[in-house]
Protein backbone atom coordinates (compact mmCIF):
# COMPACT_ATOMS: atom_id res chain seq x y z
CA UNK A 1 0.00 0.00 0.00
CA UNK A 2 3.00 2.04 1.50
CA UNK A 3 4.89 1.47 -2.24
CA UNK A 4 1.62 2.52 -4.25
CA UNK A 5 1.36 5.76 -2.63
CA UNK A 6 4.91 6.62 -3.15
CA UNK A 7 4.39 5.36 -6.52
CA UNK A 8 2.01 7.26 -7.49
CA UNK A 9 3.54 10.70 -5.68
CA UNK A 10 6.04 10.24 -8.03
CA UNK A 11 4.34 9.93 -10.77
CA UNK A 12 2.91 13.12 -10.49
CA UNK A 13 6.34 14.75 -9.74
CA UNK A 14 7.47 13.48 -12.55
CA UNK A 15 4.14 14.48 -14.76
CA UNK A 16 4.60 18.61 -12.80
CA UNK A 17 8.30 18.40 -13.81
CA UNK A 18 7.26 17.33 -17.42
CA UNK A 19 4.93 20.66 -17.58
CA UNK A 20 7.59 22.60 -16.14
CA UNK A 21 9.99 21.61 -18.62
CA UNK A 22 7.62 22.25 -21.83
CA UNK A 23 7.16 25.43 -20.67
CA UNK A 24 10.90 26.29 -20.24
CA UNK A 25 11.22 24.95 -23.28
CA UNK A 26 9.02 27.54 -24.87
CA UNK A 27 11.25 30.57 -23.14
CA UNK A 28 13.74 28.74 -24.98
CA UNK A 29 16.40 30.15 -22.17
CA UNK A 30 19.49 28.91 -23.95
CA UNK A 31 19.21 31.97 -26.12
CA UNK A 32 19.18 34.23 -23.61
CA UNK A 33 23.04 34.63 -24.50
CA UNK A 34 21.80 36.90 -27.51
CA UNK A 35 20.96 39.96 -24.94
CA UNK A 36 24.48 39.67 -23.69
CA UNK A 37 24.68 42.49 -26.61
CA UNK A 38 23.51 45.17 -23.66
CA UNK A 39 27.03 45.18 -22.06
CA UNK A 40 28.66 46.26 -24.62
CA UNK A 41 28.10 50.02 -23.97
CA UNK A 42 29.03 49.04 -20.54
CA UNK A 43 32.38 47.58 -21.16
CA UNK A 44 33.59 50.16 -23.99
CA UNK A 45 32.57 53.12 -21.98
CA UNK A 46 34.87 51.72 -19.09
CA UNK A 47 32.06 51.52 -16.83
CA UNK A 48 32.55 47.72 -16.43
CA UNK A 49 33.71 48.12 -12.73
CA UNK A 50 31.40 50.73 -12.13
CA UNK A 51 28.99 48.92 -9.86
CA UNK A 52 25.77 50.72 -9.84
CA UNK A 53 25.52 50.54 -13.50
CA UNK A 54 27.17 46.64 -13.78
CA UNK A 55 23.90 46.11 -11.79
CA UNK A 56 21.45 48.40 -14.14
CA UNK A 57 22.63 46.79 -17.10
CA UNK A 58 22.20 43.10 -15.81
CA UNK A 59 18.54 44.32 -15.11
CA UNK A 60 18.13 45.53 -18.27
CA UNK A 61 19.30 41.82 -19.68
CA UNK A 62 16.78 40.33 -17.84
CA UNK A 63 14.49 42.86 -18.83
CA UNK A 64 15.42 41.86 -22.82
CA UNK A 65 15.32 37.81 -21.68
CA UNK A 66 11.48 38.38 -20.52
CA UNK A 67 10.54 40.38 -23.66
CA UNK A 68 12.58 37.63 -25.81
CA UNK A 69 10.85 34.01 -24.47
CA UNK A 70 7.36 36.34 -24.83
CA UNK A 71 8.45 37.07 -28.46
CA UNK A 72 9.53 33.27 -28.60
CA UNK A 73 6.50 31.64 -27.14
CA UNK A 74 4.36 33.90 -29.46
CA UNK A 75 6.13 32.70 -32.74
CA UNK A 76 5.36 29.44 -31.67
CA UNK A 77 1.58 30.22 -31.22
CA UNK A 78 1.71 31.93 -34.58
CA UNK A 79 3.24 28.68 -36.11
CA UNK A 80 1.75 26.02 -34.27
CA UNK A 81 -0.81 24.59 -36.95
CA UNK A 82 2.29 24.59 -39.47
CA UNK A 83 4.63 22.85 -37.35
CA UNK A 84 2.19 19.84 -36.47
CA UNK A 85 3.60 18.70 -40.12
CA UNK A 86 6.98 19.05 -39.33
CA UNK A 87 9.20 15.70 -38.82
CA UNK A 88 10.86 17.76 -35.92
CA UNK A 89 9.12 20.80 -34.88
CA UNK A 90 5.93 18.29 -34.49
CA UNK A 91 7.11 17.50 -31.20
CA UNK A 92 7.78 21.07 -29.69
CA UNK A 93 5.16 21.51 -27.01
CA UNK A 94 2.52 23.63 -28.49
CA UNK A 95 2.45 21.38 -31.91
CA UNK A 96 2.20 18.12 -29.80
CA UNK A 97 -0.52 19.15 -27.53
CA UNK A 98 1.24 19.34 -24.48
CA UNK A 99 0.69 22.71 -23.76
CA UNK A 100 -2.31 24.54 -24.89
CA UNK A 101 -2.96 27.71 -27.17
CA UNK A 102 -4.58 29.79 -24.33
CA UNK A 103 -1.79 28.78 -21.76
CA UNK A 104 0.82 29.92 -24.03
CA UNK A 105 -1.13 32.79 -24.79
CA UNK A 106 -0.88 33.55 -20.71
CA UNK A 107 2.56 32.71 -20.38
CA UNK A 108 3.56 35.07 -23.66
CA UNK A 109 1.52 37.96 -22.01
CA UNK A 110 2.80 37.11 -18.64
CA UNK A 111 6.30 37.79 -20.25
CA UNK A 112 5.99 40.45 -22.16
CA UNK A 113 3.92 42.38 -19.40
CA UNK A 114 6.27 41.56 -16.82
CA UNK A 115 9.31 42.78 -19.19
CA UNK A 116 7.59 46.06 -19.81
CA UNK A 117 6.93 46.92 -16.51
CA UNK A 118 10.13 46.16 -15.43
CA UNK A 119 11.79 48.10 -18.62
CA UNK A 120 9.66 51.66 -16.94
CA UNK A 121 11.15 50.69 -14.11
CA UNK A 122 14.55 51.71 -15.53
CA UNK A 123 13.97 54.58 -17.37
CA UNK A 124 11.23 55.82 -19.92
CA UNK A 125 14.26 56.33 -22.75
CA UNK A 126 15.43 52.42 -21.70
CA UNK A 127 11.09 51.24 -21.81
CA UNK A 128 10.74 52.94 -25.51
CA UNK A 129 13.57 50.69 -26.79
CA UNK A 130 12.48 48.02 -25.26
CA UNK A 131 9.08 48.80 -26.62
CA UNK A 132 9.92 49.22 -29.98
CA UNK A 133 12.09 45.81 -29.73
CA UNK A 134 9.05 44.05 -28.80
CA UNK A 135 7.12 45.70 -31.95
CA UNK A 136 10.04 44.62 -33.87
CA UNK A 137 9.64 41.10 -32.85
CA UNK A 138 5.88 41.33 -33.75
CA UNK A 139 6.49 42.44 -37.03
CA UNK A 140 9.14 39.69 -37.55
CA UNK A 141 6.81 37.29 -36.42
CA UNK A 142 3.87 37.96 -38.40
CA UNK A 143 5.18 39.55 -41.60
CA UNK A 144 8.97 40.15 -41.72
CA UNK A 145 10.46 36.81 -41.35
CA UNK A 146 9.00 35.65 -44.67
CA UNK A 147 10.32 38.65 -46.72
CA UNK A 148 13.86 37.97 -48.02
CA UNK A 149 16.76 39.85 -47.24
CA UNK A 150 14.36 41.57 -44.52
CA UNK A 151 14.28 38.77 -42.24
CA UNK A 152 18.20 39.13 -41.57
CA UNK A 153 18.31 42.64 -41.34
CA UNK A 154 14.80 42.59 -38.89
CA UNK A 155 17.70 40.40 -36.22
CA UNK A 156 20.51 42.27 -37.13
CA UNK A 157 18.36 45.31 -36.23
CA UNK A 158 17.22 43.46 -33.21
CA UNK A 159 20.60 43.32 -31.77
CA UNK A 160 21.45 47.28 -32.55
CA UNK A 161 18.34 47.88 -30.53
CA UNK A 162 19.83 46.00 -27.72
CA UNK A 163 23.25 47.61 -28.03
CA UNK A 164 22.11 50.94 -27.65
CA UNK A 165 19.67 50.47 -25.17
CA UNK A 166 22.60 48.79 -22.96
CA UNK A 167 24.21 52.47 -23.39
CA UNK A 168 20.62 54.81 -22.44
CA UNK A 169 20.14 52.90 -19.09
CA UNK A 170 23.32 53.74 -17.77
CA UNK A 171 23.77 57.41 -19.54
CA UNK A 172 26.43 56.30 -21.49
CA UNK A 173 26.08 57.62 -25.31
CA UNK A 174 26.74 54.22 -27.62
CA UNK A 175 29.43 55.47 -30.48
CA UNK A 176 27.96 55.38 -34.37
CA UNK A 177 30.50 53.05 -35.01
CA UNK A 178 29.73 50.61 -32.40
CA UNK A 179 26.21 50.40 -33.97
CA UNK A 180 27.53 49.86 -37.03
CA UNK A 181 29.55 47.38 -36.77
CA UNK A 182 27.11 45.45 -34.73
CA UNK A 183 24.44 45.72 -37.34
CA UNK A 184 27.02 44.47 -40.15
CA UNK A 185 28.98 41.43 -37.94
CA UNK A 186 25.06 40.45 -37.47
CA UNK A 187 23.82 40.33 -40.54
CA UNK A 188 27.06 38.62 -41.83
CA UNK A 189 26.08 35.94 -39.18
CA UNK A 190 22.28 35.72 -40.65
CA UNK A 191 23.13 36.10 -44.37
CA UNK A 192 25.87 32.58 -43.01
CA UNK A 193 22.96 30.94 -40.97
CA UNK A 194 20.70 31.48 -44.48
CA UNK A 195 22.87 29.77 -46.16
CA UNK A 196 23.67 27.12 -44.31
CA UNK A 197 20.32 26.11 -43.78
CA UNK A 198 20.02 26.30 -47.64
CA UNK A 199 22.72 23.83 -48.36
CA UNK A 200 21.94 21.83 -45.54
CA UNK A 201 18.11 20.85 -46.41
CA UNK A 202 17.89 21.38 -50.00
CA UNK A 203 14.29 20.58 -51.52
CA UNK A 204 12.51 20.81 -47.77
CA UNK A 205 14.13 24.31 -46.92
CA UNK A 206 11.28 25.99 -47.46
CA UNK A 207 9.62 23.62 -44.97
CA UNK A 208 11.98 24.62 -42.28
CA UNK A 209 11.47 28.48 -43.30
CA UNK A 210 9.37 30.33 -46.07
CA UNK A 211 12.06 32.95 -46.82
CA UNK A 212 14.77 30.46 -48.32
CA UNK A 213 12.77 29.75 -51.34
CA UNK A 214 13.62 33.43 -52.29
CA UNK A 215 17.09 32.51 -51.45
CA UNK A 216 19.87 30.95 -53.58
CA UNK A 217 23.61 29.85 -52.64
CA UNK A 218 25.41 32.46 -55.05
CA UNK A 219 22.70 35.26 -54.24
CA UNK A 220 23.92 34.70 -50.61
CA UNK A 221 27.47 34.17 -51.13
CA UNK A 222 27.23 37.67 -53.71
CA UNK A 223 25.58 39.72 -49.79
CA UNK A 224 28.26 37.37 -47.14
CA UNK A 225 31.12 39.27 -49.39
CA UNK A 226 29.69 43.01 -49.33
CA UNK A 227 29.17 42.31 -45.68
CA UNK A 228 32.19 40.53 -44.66
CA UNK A 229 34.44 43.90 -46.51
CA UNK A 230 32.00 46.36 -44.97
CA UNK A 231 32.17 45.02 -41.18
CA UNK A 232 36.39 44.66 -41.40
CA UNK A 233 36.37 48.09 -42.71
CA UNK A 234 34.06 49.43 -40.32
CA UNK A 235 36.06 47.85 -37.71
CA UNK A 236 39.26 49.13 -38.81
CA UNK A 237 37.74 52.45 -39.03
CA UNK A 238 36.47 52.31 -35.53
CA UNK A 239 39.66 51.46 -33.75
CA UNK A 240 41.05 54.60 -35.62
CA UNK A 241 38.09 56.59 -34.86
CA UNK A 242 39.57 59.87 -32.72
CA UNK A 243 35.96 59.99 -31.29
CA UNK A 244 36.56 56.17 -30.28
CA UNK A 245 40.54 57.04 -29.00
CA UNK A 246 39.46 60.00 -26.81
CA UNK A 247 37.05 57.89 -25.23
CA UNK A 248 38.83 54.77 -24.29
CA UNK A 249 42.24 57.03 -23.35
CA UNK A 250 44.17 54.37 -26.59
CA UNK A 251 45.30 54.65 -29.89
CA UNK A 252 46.31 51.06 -29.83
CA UNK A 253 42.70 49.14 -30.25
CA UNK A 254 44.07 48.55 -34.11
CA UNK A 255 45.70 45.45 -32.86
CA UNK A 256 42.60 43.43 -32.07
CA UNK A 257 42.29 43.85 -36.23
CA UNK A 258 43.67 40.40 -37.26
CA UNK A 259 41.63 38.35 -34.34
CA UNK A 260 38.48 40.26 -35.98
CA UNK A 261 40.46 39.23 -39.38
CA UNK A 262 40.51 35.39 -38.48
CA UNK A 263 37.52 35.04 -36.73
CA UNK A 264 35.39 36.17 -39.66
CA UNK A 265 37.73 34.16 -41.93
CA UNK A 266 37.55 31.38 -39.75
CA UNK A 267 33.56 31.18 -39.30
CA UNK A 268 33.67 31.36 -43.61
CA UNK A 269 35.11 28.51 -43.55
CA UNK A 270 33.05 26.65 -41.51
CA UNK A 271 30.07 27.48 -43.39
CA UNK A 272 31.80 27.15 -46.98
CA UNK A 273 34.17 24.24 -46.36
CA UNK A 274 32.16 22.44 -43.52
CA UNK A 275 28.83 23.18 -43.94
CA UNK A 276 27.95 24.79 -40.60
CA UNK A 277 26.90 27.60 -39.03
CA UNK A 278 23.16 26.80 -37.90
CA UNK A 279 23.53 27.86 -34.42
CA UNK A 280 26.45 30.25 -34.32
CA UNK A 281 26.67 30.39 -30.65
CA UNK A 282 27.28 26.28 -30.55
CA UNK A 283 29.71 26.54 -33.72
CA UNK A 284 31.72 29.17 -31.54
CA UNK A 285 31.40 26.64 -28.24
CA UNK A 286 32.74 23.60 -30.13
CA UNK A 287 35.32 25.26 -32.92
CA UNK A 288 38.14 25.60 -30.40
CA UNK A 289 40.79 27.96 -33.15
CA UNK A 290 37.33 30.18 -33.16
CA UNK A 291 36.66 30.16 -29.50
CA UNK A 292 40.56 30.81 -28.87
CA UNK A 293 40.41 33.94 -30.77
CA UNK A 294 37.21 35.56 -29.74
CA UNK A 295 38.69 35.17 -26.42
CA UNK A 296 42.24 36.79 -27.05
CA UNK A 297 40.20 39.28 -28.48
CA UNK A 298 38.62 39.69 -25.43
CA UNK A 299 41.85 39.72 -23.65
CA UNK A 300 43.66 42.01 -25.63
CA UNK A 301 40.90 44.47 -26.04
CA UNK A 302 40.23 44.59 -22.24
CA UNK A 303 43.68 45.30 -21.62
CA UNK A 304 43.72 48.21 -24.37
CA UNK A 305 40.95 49.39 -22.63
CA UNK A 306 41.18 49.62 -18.99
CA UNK A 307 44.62 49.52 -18.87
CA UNK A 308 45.94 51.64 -20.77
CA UNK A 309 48.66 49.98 -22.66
């Protein structure tokens, strides 16, 4: 009797942790690492040991992260009837029936109200970013991600939103160039992901996402160029900027030009030669030469910056 009760208690653990889980896994937290993009004001305006706004800046990530998995779970809603015939995506939460339409409905306004609030919280110039991000998101989700060429620049745009709104909630004015070369390094990332997704699935891309049928491998490989010259030379011109070498107190950030040389070179050739660059966050976690240079980039630029040298 003893064995059936504790039987069955866990049984319904194990069914709460089950519910628990599909709804994580429409946050999707694990790209949460995509707001990170808010300390970069922070760390090139030397305020990275200033504590008060260290602290103002995290909020505003988790600010972004709320507004994000409510962006994510509604994308989901939006394609839920289409992903039921999907091999794969038939087995994401909201396509299988595990969770319901009106309970991620809740949980996407839940999100997006607490994120929001929170974003007022912080300042009304920080809120109207974050307000306009959300819109953005909207627009990507129910229009813009099926247009070509606008569904890269809609993330890339995404991300420029984020850096600049890491700059407003601490008072810190984000440089031109800054915003520039974000937009560029992220559409040369989308424009890669496009393609690789092209190559990859072949007849059934257009069953993973509408906007590659208006998509070819040379019409792709014609945009990665521009964009791979433009973001080196916007680079280069941003570690000479005077503007950028008044700022940071060094006229030495031109160093950190060959790691932003081979990493770009690098991730070309694993989408051209090995056929990745899906998920560039994993490609940079398992290709070690590309994880060894963002990170002495990282290094060399810190030490540029806050020390002087």
């Amino acid at each position: 009797m003893e064995s059936a009760r504790n039987a069955e208690v866990a049984a319904v653990e194990t069914g709460r942790a089950a519910v628990l889980w599909d709804y994580v896994q429409l946050m999707r937290p694990w790209q949460w690492h995509k707001n990170t993009v808010v300390y970069a004001a922070l760390i090139f305006s030397k305020h990275l040991f200033v504590m008060h706004d260290t602290l103002l800046v995290t909020a505003g990530f988790a600010v972004f992260c709320l507004i994000a998995s409510g962006a994510y779970v509604m994308n989901d809603i939006r394609d839920c009837d289409r992903d039921r015939q999907h091999p794969l995506k038939s087995r994401r939460p909201l396509p299988a029936g595990r969770v319901s339409r009106s309970a991620a409905i809740g949980l996407s306004t839940v999100l997006v109200a607490g994120g929001l609030g929170s974003a007022a919280l912080l300042g009304s110039g920080f809120a109207a970013l974050v307000g306009f991000y959300f819109a953005l998101q909207v627009a990507y989700t129910f229009q813009l991600k099926e247009v070509v060429i606008l569904d890269v620049m809609t993330i890339a745009a995404g991300f420029v939103i984020r850096a600049i709104a890491g700059g407003v909630v601490i008072n810190v004015p984000v440089s031109p160039w800054l915003i520039i070369c974000t937009f560029l390094l992220m559409t040369f990332l989308g424009f890669s992901k496009r393609r690789h997704e092209l190559v990859l699935l072949e007849a059934r891309a257009t069953e993973h996402r509408a906007s590659l049928k208006e998509y070819s491998p040379y019409f792709l490989d014609q945009m990665i160029s521009v964009v791979t010259a433009s973001t080196v030379v916007a680079y280069a011109i941003y570690t000479a900027s005077p503007e950028v070498i008044h700022k940071l107190g060094t006229d030495k950030l031109y160093v950190t030009i060959p790691f932003v040389l081979f990493g770009i070179f690098r991730y070309l050739y694993l989408v051209h030669q090995r056929e990745e660059g899906g998920n560039p966050a994993q490609l940079l976690l398992n290709d070690r030469p590309l994880l060894i240079d963002l990170v002495l980039w990282i290094v060399t630029a810190t030490m540029l910056i806050y020390l002087g040298l």
